[in-house]
N, C-alpha and C. Protein backbone atom coordinates (compact mmCIF):
# COMPACT_ATOMS: atom_id res chain seq x y z
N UNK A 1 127.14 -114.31 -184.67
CA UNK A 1 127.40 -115.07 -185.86
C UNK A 1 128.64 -114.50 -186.52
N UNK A 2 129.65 -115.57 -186.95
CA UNK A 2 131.12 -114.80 -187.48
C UNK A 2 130.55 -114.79 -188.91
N UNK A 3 130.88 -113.61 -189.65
CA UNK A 3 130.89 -113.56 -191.10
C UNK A 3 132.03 -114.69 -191.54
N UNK A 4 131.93 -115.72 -192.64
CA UNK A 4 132.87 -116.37 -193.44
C UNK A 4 133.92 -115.61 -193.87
N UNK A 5 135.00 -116.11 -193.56
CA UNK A 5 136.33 -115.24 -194.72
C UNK A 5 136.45 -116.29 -195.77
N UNK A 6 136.90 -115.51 -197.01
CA UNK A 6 137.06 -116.57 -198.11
C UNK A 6 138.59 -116.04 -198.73
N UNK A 7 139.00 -116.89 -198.89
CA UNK A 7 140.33 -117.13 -199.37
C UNK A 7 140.94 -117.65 -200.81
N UNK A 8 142.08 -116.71 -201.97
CA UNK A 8 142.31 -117.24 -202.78
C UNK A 8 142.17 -118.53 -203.46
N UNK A 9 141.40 -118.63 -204.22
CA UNK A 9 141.64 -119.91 -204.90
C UNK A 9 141.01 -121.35 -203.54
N UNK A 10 140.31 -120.43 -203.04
CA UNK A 10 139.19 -121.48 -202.09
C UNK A 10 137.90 -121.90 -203.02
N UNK A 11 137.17 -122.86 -202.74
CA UNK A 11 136.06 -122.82 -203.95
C UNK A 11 134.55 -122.62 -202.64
N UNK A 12 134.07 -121.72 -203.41
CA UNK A 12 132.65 -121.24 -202.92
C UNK A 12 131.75 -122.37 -202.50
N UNK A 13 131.74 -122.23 -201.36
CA UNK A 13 130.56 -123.71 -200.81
C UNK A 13 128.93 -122.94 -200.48
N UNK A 14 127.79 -123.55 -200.28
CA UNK A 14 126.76 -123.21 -200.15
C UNK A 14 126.44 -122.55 -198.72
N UNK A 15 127.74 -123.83 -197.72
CA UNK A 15 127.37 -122.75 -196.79
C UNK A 15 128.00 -122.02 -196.05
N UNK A 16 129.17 -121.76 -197.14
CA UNK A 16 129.84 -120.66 -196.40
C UNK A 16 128.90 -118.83 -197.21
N UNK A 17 128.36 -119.22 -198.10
CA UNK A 17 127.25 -118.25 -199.01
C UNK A 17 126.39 -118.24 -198.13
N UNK A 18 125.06 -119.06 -197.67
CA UNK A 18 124.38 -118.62 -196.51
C UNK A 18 124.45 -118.35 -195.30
N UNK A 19 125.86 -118.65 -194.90
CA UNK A 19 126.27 -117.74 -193.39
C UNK A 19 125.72 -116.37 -193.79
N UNK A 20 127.06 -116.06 -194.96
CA UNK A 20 127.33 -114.40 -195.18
C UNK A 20 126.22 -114.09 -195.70
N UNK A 21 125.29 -114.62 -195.90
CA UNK A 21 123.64 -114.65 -196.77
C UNK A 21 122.33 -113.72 -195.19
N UNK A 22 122.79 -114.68 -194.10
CA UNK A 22 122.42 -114.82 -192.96
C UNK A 22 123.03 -113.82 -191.78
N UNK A 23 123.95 -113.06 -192.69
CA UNK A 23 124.62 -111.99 -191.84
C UNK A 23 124.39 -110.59 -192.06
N UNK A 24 124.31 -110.53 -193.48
CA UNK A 24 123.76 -109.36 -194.46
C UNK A 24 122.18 -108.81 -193.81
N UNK A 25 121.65 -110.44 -193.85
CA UNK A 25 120.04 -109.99 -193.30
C UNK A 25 120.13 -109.55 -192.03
N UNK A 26 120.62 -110.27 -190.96
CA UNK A 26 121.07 -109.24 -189.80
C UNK A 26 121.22 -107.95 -189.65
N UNK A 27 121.94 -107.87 -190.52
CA UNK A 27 122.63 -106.47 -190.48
C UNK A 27 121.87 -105.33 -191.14
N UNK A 28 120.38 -106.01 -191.78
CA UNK A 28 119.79 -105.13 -192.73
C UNK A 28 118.61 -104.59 -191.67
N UNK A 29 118.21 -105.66 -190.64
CA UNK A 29 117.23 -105.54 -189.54
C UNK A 29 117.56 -104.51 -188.43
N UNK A 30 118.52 -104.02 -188.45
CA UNK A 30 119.48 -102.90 -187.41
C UNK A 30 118.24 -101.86 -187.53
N UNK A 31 118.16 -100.86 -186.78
CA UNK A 31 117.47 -100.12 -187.13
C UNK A 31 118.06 -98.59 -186.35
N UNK A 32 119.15 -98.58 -185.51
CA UNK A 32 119.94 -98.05 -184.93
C UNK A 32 119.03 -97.81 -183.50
N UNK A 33 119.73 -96.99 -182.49
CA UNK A 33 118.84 -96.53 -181.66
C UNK A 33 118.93 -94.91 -180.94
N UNK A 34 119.24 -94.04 -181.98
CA UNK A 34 119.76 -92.70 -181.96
C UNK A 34 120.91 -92.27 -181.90
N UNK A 35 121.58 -93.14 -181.59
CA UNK A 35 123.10 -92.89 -181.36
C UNK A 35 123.61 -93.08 -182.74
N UNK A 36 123.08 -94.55 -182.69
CA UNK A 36 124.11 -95.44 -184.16
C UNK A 36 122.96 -95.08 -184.83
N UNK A 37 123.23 -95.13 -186.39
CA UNK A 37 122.51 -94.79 -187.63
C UNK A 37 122.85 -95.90 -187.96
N UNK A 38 121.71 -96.17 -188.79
CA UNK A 38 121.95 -97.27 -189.79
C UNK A 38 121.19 -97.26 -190.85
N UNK A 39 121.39 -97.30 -192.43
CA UNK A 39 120.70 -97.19 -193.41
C UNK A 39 121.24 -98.00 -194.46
N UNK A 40 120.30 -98.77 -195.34
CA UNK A 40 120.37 -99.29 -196.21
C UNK A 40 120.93 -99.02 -197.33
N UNK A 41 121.51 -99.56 -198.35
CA UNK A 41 121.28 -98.56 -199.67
C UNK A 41 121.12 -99.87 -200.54
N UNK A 42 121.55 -99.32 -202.30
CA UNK A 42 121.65 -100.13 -203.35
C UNK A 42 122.84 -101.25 -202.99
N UNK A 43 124.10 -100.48 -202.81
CA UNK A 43 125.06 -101.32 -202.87
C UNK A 43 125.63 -101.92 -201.64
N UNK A 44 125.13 -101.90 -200.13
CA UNK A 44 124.90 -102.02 -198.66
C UNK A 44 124.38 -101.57 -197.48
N UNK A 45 125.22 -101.50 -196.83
CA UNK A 45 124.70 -101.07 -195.57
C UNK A 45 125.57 -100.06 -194.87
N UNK A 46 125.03 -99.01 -194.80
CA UNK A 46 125.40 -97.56 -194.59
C UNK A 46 125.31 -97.48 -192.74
N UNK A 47 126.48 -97.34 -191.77
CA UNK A 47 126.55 -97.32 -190.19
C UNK A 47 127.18 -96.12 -189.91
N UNK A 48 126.62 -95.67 -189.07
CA UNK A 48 127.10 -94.19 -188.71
C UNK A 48 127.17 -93.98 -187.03
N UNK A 49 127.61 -93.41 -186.52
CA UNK A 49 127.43 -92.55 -185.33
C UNK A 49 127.17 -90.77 -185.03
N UNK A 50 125.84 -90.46 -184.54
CA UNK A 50 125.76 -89.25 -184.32
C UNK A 50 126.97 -88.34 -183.77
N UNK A 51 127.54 -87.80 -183.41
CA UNK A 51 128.59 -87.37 -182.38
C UNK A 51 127.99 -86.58 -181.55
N UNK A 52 127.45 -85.71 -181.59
CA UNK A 52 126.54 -84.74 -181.14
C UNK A 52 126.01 -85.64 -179.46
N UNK A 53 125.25 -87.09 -180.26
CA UNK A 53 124.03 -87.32 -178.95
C UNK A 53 125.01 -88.63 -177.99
N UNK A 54 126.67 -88.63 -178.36
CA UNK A 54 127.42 -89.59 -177.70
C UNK A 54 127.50 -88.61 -175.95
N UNK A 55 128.05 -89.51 -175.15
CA UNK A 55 128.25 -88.78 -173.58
C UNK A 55 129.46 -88.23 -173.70
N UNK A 56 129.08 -86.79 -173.46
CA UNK A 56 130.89 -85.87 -173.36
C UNK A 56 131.67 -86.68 -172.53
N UNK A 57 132.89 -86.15 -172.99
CA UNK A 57 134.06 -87.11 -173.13
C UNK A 57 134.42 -86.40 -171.23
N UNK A 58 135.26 -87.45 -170.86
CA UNK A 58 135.51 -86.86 -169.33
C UNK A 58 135.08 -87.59 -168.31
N UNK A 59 134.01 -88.24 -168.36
CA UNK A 59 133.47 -88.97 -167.59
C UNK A 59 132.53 -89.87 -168.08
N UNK A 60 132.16 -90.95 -167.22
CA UNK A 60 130.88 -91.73 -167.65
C UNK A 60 129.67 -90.66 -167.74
N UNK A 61 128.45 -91.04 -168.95
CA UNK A 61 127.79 -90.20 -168.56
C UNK A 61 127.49 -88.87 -169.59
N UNK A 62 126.69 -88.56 -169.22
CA UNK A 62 126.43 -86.96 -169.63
C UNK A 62 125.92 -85.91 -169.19
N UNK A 63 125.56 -84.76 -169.74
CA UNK A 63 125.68 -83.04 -168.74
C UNK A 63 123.89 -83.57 -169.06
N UNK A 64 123.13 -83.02 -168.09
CA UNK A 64 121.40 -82.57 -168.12
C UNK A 64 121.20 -81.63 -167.69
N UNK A 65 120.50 -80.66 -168.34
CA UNK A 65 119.82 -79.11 -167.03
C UNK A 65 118.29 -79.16 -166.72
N UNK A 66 118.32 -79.50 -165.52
CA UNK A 66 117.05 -79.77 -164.94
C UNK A 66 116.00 -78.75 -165.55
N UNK A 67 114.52 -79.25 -165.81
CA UNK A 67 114.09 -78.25 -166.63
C UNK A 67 112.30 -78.16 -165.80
N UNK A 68 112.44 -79.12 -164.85
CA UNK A 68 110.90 -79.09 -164.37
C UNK A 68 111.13 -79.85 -163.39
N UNK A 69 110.03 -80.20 -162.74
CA UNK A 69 109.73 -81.21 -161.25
C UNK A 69 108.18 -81.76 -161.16
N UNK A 70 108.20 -83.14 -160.92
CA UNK A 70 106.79 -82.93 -160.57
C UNK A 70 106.98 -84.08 -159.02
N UNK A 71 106.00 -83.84 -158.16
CA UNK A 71 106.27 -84.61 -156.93
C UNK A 71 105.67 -86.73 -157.33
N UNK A 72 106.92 -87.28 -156.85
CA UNK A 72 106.44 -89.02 -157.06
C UNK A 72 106.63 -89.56 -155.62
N UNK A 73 106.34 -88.64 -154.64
CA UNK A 73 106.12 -89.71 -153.47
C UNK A 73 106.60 -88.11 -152.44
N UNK A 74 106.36 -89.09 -151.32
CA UNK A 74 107.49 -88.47 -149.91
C UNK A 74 108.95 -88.22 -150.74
N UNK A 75 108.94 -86.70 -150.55
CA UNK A 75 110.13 -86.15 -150.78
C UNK A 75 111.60 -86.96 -151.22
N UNK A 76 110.28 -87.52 -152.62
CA UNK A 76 110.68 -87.88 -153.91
C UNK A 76 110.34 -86.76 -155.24
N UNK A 77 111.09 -86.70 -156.52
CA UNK A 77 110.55 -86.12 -157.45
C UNK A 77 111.29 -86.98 -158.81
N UNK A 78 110.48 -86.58 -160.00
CA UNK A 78 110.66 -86.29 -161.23
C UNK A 78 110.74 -85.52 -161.77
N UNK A 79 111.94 -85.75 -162.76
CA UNK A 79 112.55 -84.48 -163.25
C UNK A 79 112.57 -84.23 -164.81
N UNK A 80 112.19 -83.38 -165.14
CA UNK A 80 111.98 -82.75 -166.66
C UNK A 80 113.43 -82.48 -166.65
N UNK A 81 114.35 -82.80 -168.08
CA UNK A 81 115.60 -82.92 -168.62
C UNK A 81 115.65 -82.28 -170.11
N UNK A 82 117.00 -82.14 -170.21
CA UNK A 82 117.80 -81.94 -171.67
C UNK A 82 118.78 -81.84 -171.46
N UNK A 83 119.72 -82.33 -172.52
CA UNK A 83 121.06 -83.07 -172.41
C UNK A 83 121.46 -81.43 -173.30
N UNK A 84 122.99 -81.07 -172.02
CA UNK A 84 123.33 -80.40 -172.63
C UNK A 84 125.06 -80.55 -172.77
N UNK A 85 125.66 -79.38 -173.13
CA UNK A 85 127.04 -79.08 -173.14
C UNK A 85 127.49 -77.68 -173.23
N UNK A 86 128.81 -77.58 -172.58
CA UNK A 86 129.73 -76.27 -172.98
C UNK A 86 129.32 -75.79 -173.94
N UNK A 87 129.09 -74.81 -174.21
CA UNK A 87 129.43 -74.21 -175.89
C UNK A 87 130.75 -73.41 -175.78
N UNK A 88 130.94 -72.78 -174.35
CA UNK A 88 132.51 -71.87 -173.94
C UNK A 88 132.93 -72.35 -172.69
N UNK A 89 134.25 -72.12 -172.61
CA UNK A 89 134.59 -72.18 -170.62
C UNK A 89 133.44 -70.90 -170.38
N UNK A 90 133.49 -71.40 -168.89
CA UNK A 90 133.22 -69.93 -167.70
C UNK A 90 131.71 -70.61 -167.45
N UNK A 91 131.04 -69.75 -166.70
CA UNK A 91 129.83 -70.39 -165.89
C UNK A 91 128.85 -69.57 -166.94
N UNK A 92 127.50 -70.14 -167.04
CA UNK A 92 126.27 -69.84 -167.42
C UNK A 92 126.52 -70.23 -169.24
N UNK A 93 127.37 -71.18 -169.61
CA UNK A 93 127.99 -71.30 -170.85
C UNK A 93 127.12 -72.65 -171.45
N UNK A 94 125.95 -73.65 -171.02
CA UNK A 94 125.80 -73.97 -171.46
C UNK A 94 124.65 -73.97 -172.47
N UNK A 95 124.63 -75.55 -173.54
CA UNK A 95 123.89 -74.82 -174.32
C UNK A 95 123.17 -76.51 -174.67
N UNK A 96 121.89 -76.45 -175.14
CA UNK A 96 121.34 -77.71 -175.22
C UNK A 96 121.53 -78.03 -176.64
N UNK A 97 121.96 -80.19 -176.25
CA UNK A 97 122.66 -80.27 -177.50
C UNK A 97 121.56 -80.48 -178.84
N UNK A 98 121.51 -80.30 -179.70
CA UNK A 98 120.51 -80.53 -180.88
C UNK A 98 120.32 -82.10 -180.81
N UNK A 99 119.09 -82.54 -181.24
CA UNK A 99 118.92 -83.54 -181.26
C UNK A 99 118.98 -84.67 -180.29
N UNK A 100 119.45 -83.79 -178.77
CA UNK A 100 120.16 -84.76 -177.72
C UNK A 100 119.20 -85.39 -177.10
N UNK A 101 119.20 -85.90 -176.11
CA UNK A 101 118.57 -86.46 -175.33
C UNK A 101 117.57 -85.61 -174.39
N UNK A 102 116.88 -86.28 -174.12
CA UNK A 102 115.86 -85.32 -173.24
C UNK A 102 114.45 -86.10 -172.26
N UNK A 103 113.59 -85.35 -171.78
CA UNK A 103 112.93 -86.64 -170.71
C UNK A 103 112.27 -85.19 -170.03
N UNK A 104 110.59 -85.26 -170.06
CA UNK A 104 109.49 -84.88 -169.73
C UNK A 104 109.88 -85.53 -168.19
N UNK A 105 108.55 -85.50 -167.50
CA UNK A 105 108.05 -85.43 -165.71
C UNK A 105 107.23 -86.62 -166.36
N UNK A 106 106.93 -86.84 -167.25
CA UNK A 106 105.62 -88.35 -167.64
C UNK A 106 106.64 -89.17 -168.72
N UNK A 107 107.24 -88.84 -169.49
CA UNK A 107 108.43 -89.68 -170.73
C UNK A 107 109.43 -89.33 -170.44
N UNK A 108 110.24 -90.70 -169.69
CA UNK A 108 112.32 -90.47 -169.54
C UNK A 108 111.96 -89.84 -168.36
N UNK A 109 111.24 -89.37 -167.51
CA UNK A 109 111.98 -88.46 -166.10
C UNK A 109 113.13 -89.38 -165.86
N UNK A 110 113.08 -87.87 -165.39
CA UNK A 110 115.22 -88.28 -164.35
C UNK A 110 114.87 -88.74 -162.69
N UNK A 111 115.74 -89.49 -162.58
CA UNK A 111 115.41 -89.69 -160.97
C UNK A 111 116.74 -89.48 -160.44
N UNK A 112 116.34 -89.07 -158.90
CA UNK A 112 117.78 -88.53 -157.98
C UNK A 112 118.24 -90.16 -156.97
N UNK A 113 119.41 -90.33 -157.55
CA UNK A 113 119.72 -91.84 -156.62
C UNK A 113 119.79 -91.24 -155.23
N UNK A 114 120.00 -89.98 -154.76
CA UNK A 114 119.60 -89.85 -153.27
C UNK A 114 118.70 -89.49 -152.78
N UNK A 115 117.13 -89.45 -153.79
CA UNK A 115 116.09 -89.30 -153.30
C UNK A 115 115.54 -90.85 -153.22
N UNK A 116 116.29 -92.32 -153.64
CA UNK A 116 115.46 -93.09 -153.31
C UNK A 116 115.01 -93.39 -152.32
N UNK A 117 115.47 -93.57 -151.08
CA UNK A 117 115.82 -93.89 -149.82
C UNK A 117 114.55 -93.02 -148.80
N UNK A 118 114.31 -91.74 -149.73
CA UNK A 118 113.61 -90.71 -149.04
C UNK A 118 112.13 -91.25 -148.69
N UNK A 119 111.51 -90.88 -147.45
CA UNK A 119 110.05 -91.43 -147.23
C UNK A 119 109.49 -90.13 -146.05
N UNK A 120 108.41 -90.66 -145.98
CA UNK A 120 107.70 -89.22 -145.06
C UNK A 120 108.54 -89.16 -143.91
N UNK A 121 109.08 -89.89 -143.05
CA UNK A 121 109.93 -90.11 -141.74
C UNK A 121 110.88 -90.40 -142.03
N UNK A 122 112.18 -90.40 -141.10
CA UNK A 122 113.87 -90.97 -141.48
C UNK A 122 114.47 -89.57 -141.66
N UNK A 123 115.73 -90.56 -141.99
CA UNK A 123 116.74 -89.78 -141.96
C UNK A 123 116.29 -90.00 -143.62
N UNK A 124 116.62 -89.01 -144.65
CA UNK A 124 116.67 -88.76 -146.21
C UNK A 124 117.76 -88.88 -146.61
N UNK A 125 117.75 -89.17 -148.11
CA UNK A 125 119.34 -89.44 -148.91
C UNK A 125 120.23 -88.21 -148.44
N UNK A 126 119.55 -86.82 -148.13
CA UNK A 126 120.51 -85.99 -148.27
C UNK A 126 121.89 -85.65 -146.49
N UNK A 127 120.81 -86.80 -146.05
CA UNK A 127 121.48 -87.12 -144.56
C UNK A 127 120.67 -86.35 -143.59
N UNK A 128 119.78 -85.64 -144.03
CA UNK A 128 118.84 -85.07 -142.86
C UNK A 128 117.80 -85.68 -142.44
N UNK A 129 116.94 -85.89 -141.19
CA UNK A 129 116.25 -86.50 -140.30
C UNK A 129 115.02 -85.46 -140.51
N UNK A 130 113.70 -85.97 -141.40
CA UNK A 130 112.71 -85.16 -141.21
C UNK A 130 112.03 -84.45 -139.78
N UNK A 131 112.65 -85.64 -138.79
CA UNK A 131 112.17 -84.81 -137.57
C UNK A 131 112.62 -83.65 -137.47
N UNK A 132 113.82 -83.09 -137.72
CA UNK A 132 114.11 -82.06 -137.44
C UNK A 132 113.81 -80.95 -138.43
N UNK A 133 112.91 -81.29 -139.26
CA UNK A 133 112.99 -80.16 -139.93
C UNK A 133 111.41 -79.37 -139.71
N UNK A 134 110.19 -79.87 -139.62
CA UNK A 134 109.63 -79.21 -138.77
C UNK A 134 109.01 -79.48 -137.26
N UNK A 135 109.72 -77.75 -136.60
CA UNK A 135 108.91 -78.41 -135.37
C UNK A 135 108.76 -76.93 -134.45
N UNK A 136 108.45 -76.71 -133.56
CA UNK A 136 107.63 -75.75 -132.71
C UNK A 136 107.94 -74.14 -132.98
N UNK A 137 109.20 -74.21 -133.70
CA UNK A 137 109.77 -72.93 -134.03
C UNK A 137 110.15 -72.65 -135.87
N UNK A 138 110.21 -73.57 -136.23
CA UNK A 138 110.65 -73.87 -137.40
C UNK A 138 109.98 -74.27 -138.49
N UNK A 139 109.41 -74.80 -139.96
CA UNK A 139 109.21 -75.29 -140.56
C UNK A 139 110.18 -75.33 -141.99
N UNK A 140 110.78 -76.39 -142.05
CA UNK A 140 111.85 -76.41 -143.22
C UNK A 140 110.83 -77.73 -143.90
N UNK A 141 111.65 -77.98 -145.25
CA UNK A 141 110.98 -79.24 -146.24
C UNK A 141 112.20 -79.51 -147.01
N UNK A 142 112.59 -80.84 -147.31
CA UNK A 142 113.74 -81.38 -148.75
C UNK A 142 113.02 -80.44 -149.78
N UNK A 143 113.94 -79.96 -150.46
CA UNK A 143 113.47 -79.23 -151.78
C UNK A 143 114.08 -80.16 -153.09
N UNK A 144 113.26 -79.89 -154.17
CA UNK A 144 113.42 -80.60 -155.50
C UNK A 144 115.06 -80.08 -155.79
N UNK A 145 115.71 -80.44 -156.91
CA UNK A 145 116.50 -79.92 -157.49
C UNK A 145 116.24 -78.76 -158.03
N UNK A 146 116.39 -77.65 -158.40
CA UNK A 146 116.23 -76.40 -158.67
C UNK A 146 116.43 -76.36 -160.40
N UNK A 147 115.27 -76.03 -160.79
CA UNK A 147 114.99 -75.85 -162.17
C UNK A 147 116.33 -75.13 -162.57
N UNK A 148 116.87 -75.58 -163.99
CA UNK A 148 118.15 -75.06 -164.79
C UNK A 148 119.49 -75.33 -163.68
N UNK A 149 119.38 -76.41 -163.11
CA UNK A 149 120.84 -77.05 -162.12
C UNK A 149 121.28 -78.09 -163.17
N UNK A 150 122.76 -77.69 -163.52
CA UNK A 150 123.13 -78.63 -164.37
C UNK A 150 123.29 -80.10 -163.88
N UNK A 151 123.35 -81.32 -164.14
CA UNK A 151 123.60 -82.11 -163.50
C UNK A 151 124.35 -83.15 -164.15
N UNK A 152 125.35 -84.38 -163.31
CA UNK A 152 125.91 -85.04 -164.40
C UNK A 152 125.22 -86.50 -164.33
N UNK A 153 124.18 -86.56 -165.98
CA UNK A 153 122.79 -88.08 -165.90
C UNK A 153 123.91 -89.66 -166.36
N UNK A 154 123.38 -90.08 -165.77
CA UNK A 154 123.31 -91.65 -166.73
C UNK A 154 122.22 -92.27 -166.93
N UNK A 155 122.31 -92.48 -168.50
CA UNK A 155 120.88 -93.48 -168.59
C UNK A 155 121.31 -95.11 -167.83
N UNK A 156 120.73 -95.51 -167.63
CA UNK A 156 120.91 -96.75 -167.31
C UNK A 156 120.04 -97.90 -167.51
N UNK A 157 120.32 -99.04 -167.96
CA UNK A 157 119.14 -99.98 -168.41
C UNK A 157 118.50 -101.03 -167.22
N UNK A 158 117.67 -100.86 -167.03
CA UNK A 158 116.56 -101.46 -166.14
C UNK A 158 116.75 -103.02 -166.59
N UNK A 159 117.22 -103.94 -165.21
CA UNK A 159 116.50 -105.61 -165.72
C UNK A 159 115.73 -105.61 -166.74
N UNK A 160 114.30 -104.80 -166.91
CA UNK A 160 113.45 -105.40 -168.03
C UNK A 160 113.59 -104.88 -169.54
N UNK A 161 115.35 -103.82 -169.55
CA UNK A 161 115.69 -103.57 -170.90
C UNK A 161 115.10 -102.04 -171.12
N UNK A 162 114.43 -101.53 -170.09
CA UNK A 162 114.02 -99.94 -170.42
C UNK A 162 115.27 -99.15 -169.42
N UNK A 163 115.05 -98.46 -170.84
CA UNK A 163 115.82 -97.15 -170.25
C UNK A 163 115.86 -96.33 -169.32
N UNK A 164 116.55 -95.76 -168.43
CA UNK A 164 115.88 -94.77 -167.19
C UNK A 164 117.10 -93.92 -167.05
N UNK A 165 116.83 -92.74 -166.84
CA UNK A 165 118.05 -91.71 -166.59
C UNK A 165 117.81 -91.65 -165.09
N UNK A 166 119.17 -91.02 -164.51
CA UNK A 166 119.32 -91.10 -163.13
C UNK A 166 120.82 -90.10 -162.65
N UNK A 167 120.48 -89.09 -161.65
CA UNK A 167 121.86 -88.23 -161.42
C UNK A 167 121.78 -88.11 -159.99
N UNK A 168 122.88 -87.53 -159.41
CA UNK A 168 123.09 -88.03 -157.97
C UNK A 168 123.31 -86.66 -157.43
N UNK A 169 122.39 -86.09 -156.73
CA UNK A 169 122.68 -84.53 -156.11
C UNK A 169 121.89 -84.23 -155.12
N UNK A 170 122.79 -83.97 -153.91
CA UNK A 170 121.92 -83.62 -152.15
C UNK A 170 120.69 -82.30 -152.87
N UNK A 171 119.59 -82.85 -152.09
CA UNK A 171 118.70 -81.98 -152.01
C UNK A 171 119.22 -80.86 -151.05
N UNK A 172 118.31 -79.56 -151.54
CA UNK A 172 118.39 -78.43 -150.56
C UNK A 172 117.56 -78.70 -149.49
N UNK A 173 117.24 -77.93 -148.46
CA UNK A 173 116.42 -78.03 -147.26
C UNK A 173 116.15 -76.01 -147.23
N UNK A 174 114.75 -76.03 -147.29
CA UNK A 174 113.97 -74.72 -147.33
C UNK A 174 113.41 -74.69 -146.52
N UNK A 175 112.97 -73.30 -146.00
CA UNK A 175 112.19 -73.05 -145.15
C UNK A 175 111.85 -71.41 -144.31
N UNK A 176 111.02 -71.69 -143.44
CA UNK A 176 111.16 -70.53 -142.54
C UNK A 176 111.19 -70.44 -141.04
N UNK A 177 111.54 -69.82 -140.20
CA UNK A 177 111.83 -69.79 -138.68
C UNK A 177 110.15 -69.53 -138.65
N UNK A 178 109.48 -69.66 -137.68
CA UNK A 178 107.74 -69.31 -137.21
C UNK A 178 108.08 -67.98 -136.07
């Protein structure tokens, strides 16, 4: 809906008043969705942006450090999250952002786009062939992502409008010789 512009020495019509009547109320129904703020007041309508919970700048996207696992199939998992960032250069520097984003193993898990593909047999997202991983001498397994691996998430919106985070990283392969 375009808000009306009104112009010098134009004369006020009824419905150019209930457009902007009809736009106000719009705009009063916002309710933000963590990112954007939005608040009412006496004299309007107060819009904000967090900065903090926007995706660091650099890429699509944002930083997560894996924080848990729980198993959702054939060497599939879910992943416990929190959105983090730099606090310094150099390695072991990050730091989780306040208020950021985040996602339990049961609310928001993260999923690995190269674990979809994964099933008890086949070749797996990470390009390995479960046959070979155990057999008369050997026993190896796909391993989860490794608790506190930073990773780079996107939420992404599902056809039915829900949210789902999702990051893209080869599984390890563990094991022992017999």
């Amino acid at each position: 809906m375009a808000i009306p512009r009104f112009h010098a020495g134009e004369p006020l019509s009824a419905g150019k008043l209930n457009r902007l009547a009809e736009a106000v109320e719009a705009l009063e129904r916002l309710r933000g969705d963590g990112i954007v703020t939005v608040r009412g007041g006496v004299v309007g309508l107060n819009m904000g942006v967090l900065q903090e919970r926007l995706p660091q700048r650099g890429g699509a996207g944002f930083r997560a450090k894996i924080t848990g696992n729980a198993s959702d199939g054939d060497n599939k998992y879910v992943y416990a999250w929190s959105q983090v960032r730099p606090a310094t250069s150099g390695y072991a520097q990050w730091e989780t952002v306040t208020g950021g984003l985040s996602g339990t193993t049961s609310t928001n898990p993260a999923r690995n786009m190269l674990e979809d593909m994964n099933a008890a047999t086949g070749v797996q997202g990470n390009g390995v062939d479960v046959a070979n991983l155990d057999t008369a001498t050997s026993t190896f397994t796909i391993q989860p992502i490794p608790t506190n691996a930073v990773v780079p998430m996107q939420e992404i919106i599902a056809s039915d409008g829900t949210k789902t985070y999702w990051f893209c990283v080869p599984n390890g392969v563990d094991g022992s010789c017999d």
